[in-house]
C-alpha atoms as a PDB file:
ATOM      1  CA  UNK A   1      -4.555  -2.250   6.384  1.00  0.00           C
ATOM      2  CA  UNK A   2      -5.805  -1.508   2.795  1.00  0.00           C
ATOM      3  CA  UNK A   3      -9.259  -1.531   1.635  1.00  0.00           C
ATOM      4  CA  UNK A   4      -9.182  -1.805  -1.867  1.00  0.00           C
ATOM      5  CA  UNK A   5     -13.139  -1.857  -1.870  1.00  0.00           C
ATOM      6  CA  UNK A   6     -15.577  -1.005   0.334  1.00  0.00           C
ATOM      7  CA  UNK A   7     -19.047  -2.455   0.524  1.00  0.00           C
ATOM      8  CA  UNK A   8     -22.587  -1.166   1.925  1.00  0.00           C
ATOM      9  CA  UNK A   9     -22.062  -3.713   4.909  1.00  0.00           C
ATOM     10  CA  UNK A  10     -22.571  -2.530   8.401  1.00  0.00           C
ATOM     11  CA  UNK A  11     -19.586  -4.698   9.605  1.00  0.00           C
ATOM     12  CA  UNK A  12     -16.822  -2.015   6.903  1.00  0.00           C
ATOM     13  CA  UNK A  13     -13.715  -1.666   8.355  1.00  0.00           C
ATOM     14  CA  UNK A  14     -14.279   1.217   9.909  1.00  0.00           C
ATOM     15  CA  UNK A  15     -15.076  -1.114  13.237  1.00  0.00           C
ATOM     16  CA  UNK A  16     -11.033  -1.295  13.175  1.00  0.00           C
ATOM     17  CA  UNK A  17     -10.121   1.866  11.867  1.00  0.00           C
ATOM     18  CA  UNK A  18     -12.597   4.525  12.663  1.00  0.00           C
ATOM     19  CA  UNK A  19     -10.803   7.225  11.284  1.00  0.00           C
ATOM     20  CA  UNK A  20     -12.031   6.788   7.923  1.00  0.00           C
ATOM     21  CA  UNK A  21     -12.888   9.509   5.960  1.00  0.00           C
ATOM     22  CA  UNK A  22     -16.166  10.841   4.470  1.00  0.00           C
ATOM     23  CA  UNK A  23     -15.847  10.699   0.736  1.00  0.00           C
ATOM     24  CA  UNK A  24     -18.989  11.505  -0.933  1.00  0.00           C
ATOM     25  CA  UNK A  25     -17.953  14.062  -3.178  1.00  0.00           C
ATOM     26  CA  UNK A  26     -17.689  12.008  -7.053  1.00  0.00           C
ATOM     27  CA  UNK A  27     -15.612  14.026  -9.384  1.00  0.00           C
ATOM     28  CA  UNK A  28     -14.726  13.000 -13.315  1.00  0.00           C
ATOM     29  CA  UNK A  29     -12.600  10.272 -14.090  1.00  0.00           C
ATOM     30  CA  UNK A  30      -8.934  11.206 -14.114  1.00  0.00           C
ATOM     31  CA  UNK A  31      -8.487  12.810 -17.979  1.00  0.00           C
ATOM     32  CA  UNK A  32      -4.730  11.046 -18.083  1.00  0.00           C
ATOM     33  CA  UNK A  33      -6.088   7.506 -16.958  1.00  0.00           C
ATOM     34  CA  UNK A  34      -6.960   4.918 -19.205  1.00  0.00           C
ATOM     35  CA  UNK A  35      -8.676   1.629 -17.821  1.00  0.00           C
ATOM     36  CA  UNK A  36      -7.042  -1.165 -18.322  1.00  0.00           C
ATOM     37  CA  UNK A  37      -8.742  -3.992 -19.915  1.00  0.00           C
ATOM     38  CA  UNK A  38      -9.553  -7.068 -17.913  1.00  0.00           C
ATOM     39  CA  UNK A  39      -9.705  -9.994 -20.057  1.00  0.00           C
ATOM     40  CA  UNK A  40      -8.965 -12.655 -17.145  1.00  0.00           C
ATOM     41  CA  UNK A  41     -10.650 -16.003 -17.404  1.00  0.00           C
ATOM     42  CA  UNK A  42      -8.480 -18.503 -14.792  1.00  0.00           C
ATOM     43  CA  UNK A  43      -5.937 -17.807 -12.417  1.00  0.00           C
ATOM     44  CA  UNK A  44      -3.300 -16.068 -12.366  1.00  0.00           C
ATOM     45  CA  UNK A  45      -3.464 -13.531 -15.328  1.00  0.00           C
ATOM     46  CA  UNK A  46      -2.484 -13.647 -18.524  1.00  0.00           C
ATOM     47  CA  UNK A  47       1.077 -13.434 -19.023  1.00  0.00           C
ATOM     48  CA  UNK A  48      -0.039  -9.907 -21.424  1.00  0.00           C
ATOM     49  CA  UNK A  49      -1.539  -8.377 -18.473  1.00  0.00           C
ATOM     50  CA  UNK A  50       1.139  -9.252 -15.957  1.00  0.00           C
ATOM     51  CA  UNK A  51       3.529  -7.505 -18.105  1.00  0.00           C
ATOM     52  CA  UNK A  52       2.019  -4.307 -18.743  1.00  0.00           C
ATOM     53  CA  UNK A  53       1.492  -3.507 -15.601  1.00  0.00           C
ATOM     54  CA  UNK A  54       5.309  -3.230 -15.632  1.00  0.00           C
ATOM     55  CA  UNK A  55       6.089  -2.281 -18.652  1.00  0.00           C
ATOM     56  CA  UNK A  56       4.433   1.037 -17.777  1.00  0.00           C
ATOM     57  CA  UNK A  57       6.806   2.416 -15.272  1.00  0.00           C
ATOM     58  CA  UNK A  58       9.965   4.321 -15.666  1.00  0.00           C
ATOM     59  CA  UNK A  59      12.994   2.249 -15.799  1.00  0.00           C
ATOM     60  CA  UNK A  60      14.951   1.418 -12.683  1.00  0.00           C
ATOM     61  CA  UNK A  61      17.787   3.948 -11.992  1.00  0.00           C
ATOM     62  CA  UNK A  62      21.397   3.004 -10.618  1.00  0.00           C
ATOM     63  CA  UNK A  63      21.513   3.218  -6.727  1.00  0.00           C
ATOM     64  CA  UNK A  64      23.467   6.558  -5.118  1.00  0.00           C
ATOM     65  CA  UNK A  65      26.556   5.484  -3.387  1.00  0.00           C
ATOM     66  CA  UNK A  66      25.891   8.493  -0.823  1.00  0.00           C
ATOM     67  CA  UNK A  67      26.033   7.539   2.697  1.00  0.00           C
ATOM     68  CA  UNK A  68      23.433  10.344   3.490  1.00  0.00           C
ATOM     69  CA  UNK A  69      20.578   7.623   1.744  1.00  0.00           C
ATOM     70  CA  UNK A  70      17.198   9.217   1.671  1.00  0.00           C
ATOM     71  CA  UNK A  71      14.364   6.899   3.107  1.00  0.00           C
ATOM     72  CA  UNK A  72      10.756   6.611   2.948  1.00  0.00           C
ATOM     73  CA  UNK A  73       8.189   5.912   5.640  1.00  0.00           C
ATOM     74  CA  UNK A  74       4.695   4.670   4.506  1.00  0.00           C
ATOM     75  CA  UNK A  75       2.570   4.195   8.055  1.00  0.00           C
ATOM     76  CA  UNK A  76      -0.651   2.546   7.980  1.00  0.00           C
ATOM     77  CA  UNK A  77      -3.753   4.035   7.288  1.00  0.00           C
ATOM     78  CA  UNK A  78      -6.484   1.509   6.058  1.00  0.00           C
ATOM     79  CA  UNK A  79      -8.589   3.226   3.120  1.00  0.00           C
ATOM     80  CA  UNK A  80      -5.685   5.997   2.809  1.00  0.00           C
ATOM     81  CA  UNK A  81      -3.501   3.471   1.002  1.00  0.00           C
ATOM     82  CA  UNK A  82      -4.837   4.963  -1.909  1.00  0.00           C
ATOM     83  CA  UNK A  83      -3.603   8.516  -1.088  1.00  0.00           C
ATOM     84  CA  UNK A  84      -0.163   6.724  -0.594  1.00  0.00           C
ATOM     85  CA  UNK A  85      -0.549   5.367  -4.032  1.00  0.00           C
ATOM     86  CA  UNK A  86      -1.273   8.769  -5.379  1.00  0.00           C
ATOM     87  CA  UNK A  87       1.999  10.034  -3.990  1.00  0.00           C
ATOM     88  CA  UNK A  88       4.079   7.136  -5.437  1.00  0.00           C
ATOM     89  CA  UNK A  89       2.107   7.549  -8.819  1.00  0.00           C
ATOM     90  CA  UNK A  90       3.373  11.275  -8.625  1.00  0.00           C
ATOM     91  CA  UNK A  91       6.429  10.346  -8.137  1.00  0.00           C
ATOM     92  CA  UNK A  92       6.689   7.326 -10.723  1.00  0.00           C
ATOM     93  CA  UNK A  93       5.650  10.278 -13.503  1.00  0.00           C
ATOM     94  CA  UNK A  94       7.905  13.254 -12.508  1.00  0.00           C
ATOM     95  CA  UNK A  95      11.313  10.308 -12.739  1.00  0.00           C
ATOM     96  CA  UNK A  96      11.819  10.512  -9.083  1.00  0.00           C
ATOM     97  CA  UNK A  97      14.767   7.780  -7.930  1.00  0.00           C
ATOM     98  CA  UNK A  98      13.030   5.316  -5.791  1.00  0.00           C
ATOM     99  CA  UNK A  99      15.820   2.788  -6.481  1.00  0.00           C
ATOM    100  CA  UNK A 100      18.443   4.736  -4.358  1.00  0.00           C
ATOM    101  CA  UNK A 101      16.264   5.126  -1.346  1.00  0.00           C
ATOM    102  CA  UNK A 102      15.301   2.935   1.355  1.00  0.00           C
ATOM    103  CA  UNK A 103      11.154   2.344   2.800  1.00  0.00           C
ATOM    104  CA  UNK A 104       9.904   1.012   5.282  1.00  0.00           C
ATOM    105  CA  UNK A 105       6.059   0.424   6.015  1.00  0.00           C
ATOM    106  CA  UNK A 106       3.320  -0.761   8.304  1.00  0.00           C
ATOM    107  CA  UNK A 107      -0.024  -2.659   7.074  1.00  0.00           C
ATOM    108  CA  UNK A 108      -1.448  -0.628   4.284  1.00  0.00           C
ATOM    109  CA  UNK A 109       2.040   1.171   4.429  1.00  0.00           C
ATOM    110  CA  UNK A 110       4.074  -1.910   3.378  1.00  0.00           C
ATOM    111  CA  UNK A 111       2.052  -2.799   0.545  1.00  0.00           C
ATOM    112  CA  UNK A 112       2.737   0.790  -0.538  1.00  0.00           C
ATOM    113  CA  UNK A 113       6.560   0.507  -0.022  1.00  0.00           C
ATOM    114  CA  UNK A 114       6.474  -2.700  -1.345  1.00  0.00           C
ATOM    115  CA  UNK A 115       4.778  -1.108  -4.482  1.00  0.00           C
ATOM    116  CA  UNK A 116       6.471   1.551  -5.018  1.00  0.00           C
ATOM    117  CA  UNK A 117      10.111  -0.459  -4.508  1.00  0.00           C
ATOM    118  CA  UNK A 118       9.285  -3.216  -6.817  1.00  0.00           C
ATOM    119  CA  UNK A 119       8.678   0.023  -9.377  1.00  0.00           C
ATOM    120  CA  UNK A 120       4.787  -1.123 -10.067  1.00  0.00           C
ATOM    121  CA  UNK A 121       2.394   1.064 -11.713  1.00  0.00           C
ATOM    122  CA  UNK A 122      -0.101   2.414  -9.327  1.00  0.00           C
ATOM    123  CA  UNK A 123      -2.815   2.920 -11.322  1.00  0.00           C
ATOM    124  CA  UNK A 124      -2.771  -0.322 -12.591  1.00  0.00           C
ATOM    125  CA  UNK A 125      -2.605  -1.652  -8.781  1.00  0.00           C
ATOM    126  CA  UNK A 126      -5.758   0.642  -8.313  1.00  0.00           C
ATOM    127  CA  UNK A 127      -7.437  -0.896 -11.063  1.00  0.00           C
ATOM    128  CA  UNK A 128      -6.895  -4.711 -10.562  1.00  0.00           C
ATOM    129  CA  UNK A 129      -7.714  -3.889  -6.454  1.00  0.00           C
ATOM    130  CA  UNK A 130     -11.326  -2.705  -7.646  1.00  0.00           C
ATOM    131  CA  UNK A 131     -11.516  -5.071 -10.542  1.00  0.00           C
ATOM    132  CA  UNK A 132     -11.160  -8.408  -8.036  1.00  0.00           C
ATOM    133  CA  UNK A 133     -13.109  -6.955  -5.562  1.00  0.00           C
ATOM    134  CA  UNK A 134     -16.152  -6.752  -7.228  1.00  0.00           C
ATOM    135  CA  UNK A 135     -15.255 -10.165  -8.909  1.00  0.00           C
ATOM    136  CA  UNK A 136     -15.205 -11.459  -5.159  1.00  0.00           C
ATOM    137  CA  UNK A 137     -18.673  -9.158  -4.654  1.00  0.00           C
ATOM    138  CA  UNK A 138     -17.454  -7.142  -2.115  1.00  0.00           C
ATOM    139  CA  UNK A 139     -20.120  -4.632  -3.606  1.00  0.00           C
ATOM    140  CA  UNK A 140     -22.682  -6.602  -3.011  1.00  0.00           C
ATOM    141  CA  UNK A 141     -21.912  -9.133   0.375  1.00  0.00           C
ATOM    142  CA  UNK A 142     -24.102  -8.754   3.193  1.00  0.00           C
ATOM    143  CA  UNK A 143     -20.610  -9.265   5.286  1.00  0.00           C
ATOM    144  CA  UNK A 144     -18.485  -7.303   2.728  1.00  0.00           C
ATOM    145  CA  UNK A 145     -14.865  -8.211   2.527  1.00  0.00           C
ATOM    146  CA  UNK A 146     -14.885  -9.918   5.998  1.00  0.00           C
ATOM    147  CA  UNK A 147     -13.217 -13.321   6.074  1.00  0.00           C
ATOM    148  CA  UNK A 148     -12.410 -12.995   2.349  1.00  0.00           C
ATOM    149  CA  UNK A 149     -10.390  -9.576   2.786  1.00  0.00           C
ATOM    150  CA  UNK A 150      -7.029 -11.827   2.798  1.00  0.00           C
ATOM    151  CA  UNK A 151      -7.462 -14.130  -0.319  1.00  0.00           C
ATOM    152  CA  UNK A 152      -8.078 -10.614  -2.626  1.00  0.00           C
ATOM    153  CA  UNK A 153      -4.963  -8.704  -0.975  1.00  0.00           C
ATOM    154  CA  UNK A 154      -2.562 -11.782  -2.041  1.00  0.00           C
ATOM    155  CA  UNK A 155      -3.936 -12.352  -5.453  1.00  0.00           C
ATOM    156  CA  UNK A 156      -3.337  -8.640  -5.880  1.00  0.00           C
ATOM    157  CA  UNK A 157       0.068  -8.938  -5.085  1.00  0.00           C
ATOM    158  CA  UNK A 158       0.413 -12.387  -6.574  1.00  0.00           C
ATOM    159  CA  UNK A 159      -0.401 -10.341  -9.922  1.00  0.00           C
ATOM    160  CA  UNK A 160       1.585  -7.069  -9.679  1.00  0.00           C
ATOM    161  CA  UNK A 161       4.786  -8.177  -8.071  1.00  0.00           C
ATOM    162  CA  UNK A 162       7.749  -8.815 -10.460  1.00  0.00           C
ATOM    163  CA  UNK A 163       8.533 -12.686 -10.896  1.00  0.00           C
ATOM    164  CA  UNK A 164      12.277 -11.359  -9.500  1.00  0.00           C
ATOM    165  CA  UNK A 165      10.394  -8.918  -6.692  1.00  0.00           C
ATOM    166  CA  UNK A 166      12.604 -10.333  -3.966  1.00  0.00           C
ATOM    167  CA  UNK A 167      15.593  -9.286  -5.219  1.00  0.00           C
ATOM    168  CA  UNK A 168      14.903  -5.791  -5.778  1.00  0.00           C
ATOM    169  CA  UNK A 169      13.721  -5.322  -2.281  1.00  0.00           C
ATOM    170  CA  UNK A 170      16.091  -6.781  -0.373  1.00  0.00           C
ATOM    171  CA  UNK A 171      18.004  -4.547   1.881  1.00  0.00           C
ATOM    172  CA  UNK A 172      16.022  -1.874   0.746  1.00  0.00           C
ATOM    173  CA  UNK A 173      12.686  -2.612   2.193  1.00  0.00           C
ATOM    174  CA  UNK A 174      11.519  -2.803   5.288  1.00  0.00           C
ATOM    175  CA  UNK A 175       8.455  -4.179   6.811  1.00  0.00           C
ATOM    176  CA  UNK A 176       6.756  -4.008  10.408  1.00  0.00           C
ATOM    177  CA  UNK A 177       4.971  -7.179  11.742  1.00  0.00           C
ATOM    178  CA  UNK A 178       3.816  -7.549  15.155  1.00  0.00           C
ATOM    179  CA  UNK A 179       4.894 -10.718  17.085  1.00  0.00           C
ATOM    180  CA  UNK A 180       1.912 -12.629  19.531  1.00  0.00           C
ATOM    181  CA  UNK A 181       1.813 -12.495  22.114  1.00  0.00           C
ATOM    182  CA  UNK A 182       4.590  -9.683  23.073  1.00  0.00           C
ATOM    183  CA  UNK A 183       3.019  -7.037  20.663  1.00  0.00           C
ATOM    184  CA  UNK A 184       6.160  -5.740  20.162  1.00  0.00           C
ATOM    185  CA  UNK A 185       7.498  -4.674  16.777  1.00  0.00           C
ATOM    186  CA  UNK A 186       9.991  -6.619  14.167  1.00  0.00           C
ATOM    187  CA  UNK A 187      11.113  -6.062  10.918  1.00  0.00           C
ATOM    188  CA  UNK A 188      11.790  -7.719   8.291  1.00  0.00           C
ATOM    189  CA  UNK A 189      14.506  -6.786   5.536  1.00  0.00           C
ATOM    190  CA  UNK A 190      15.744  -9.878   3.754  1.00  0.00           C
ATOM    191  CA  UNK A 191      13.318 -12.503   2.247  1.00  0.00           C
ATOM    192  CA  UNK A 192      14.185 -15.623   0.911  1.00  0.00           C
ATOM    193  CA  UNK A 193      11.988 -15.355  -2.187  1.00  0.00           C
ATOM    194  CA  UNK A 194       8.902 -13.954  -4.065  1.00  0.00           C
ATOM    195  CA  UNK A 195       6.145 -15.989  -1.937  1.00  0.00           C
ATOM    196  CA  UNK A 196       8.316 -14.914   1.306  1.00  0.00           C
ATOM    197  CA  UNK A 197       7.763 -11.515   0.146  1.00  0.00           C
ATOM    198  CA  UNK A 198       3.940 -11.615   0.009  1.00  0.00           C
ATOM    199  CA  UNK A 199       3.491 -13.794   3.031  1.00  0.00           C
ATOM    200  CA  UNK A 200       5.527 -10.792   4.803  1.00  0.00           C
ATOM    201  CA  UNK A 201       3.012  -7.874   3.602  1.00  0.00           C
ATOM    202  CA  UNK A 202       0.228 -10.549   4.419  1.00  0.00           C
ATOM    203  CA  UNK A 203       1.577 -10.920   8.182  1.00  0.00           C
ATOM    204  CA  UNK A 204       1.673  -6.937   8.293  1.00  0.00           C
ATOM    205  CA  UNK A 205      -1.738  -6.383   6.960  1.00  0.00           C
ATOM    206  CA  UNK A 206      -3.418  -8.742   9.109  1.00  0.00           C
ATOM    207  CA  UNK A 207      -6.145  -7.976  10.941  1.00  0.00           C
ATOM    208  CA  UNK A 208      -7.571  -9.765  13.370  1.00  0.00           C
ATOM    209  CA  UNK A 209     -10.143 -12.183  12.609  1.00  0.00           C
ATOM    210  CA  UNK A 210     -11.213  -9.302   9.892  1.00  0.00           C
ATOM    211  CA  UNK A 211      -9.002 -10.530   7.199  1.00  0.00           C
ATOM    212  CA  UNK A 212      -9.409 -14.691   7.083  1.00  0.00           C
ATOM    213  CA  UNK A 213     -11.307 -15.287  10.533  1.00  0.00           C
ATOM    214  CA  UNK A 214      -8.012 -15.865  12.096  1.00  0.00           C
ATOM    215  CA  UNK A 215      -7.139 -13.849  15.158  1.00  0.00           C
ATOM    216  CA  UNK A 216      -3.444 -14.207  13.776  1.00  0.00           C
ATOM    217  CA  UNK A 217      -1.223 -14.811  11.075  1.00  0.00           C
ATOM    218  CA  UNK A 218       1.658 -17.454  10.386  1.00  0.00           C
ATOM    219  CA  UNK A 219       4.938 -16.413   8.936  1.00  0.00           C
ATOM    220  CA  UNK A 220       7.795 -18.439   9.101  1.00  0.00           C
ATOM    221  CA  UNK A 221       6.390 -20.454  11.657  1.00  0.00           C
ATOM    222  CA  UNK A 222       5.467 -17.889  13.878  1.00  0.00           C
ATOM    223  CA  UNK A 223       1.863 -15.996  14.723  1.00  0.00           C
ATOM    224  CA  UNK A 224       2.063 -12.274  13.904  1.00  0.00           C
ATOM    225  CA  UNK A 225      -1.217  -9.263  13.292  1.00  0.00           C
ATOM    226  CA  UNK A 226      -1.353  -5.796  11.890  1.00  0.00           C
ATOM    227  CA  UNK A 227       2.274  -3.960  11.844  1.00  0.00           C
ATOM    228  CA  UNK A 228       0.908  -1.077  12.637  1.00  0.00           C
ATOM    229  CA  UNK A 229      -0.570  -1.821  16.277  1.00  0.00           C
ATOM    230  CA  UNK A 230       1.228   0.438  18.254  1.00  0.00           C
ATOM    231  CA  UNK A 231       3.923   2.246  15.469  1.00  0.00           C
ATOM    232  CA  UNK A 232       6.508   3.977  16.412  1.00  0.00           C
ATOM    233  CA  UNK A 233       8.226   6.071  13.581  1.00  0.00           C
ATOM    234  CA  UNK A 234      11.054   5.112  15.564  1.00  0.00           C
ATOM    235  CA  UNK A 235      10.485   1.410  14.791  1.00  0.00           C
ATOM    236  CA  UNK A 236      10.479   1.861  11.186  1.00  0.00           C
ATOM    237  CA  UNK A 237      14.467   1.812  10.392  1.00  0.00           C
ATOM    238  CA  UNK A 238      17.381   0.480  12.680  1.00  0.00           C
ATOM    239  CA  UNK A 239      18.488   3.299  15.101  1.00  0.00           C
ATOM    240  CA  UNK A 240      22.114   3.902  12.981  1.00  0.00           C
ATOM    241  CA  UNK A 241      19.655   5.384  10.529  1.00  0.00           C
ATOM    242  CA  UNK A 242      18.134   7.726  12.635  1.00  0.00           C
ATOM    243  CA  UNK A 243      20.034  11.104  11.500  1.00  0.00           C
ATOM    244  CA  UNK A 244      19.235   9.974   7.744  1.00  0.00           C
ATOM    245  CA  UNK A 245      16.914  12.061   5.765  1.00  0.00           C
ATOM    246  CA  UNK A 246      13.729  10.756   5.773  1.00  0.00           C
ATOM    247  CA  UNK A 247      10.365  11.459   4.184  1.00  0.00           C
ATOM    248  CA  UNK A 248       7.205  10.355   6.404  1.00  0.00           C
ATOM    249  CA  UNK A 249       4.222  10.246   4.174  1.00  0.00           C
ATOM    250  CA  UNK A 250       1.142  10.185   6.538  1.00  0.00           C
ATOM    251  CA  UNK A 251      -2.493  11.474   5.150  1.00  0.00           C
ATOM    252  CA  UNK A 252      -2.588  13.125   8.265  1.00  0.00           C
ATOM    253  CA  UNK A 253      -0.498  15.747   6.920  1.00  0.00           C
ATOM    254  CA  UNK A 254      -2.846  16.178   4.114  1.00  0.00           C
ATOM    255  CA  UNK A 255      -4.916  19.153   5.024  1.00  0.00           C
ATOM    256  CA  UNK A 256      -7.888  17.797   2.779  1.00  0.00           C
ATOM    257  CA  UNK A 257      -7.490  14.178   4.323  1.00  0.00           C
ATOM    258  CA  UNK A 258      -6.939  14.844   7.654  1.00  0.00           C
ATOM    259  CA  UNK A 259     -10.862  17.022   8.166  1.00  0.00           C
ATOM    260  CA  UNK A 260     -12.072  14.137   6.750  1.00  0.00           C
ATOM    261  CA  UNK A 261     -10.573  11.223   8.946  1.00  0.00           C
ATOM    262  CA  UNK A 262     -12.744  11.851  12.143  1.00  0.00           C
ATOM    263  CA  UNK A 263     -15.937  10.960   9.771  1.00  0.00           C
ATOM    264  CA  UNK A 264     -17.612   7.646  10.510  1.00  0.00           C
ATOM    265  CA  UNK A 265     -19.062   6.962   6.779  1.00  0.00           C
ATOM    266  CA  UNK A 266     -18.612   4.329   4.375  1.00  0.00           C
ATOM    267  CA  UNK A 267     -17.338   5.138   0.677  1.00  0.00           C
ATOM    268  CA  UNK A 268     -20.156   5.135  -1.760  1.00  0.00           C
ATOM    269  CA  UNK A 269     -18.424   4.496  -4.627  1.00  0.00           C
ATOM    270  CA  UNK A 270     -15.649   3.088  -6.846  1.00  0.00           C
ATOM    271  CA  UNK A 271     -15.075   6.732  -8.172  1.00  0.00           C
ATOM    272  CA  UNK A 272     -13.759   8.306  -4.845  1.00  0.00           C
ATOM    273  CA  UNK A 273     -11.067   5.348  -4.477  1.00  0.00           C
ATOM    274  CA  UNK A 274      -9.820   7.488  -7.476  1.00  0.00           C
ATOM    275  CA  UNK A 275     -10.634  10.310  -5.890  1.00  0.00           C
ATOM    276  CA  UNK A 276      -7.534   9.847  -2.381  1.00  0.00           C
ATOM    277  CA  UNK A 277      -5.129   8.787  -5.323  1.00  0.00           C
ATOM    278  CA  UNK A 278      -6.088  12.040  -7.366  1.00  0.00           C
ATOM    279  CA  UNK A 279      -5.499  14.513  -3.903  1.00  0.00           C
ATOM    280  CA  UNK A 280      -2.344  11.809  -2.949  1.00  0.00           C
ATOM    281  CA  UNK A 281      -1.191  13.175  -6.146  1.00  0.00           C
ATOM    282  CA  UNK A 282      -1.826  16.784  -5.698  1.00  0.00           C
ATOM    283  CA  UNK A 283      -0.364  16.870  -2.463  1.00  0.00           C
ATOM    284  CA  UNK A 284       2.704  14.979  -3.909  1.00  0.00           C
ATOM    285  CA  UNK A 285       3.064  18.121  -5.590  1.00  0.00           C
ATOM    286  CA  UNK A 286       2.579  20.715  -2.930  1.00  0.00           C
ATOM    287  CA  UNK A 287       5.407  18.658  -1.162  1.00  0.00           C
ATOM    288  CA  UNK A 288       7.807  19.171  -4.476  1.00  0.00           C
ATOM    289  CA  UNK A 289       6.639  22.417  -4.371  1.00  0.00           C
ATOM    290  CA  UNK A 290       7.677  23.127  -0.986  1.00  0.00           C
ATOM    291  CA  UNK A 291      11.098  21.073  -1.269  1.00  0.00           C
ATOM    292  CA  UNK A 292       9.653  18.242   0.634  1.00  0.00           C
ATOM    293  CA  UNK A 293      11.058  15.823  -2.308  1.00  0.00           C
ATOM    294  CA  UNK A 294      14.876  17.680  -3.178  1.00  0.00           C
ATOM    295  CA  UNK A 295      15.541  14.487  -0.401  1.00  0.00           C
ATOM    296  CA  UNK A 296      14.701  11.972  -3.112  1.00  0.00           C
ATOM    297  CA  UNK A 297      16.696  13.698  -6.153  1.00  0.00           C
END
């Protein structure tokens, strides 16, 4: 599940996932970043603001007609969503083909695919996910985001998906809810619209009790929580796609992220949010460096 703010509360969401890291270290502003300006007065946005954060990215590119389809895996990771982002905002920049390759993602990890599929601007996600959580006062909550976690994630993506969102993903996204009370996994690859869309990331984000008080969530008429209880990387794609080249991108393989995710401390500040996307970023680039991405050309 994603935090896209963290508060000084003692009940932080590192009472679900304690494998947060320690992220004290503040460094400058990113040099190439420029803040967006929120001029919001009633819900939604303004029509102004819903469109740059599109008009931003690269354009779409056609799909490959290659059988050997590259694919994506975005597990969860709570906080680390932001590292995620980094690695999609890396590859947004450097013209990298999202459009021909298949994701699939868990909790935090299917808002990322979701993202990063739908082709929106990650920096601008960062920004509105810090800008309506201290609107909510997350910063300053004795209880944090608790029971109001929920109402921020879907105006987030109520604001950054495209009005046509559904219809780029289908097919090519999948996400990983898991059913009450078997706990097994499902996942979901066609939606019937927008709203279907959202209430799907909202059903694999869902935390129990954490999120809106509830110990599950509905979606289409059934009670689902976090897709990431009990992951498989096998239950992220259909087993026909198992000898497909895929590209698992898990913090843990971050050597800079993964010291840090035995640390039980809070982030102190709005500034090292920045700070994961900056090193998702930087690793993005030791993968191209390495070859890691040739899958994705």
């Amino acid at each position: 599940m994603v935090a896209l703010a963290m508060s000084n509360s003692p009940l932080h969401i590192t009472a679900f996932h304690p494998s947060l890291p320690s992220l004290t270290t503040v460094s400058p502003p990113p040099k190439h970043h420029t803040k967006t300006p929120w001029t919001r007065d009633t819900r939604p946005f303004q029509t102004s603001l819903f469109h740059s954060i599109h008009d931003s990215t690269p354009p779409t590119t056609t799909r490959s007609s290659s059988s050997k389809r590259a694919g994506i895996i975005f597990p969860g990771g709570g906080l680390f969503f932001y590292w995620q982002a980094g690695v999609i905002a890396y590859l947004q920049e450097h013209s990298y083909n999202l459009s021909s390759t298949l994701v699939s993602g868990a909790s935090a990890g299917a808002l990322s695919a979701t993202l990063a599929k739908t082709n929106v601007c990650l920096h601008t996600a960062t920004e509105l996910a810090l800008h309506l959580s201290e609107e909510a006062g997350v910063w300053e909550r004795p209880l944090g985001l608790m029971g109001i976690w929920g109402d921020v994630i879907r105006e987030w993506l109520e604001v950054l998906l495209p009005l046509d969102a559904e219809n780029l993903v289908t097919d090519e996204l999948h996400i990983l809810v898991t059913p009450v009370p078997s706990f097994g996994k499902s996942r979901v690859s066609k939606f019937e619209s927008r709203d279907d869309l959202i209430k799907a990331n909202m059903a694999s984000v869902h935390l129990p009790w954490f999120l809106d008080g509830n110990f599950t969530c509905n979606f289409r008429g059934s009670p689902y929580i976090d897709g990431s209880f009990l992951a498989r990387p096998t239950d992220y794609f259909d087993k026909e796609y198992s000898d497909q080249p895929k590209l698992i991108l898990d913090f843990k393989r971050d050597p800079v992220m993964r010291v840090r995710a035995t640390d039980f401390v809070k982030v102190v500040s709005k500034q090292a949010i920045w700070d994961i996307l900056e090193q998702g970023k930087k690793h993005a680039k030791i993968m191209e460096r390495n070859g890691e991405l040739d899958i994705l050309r």
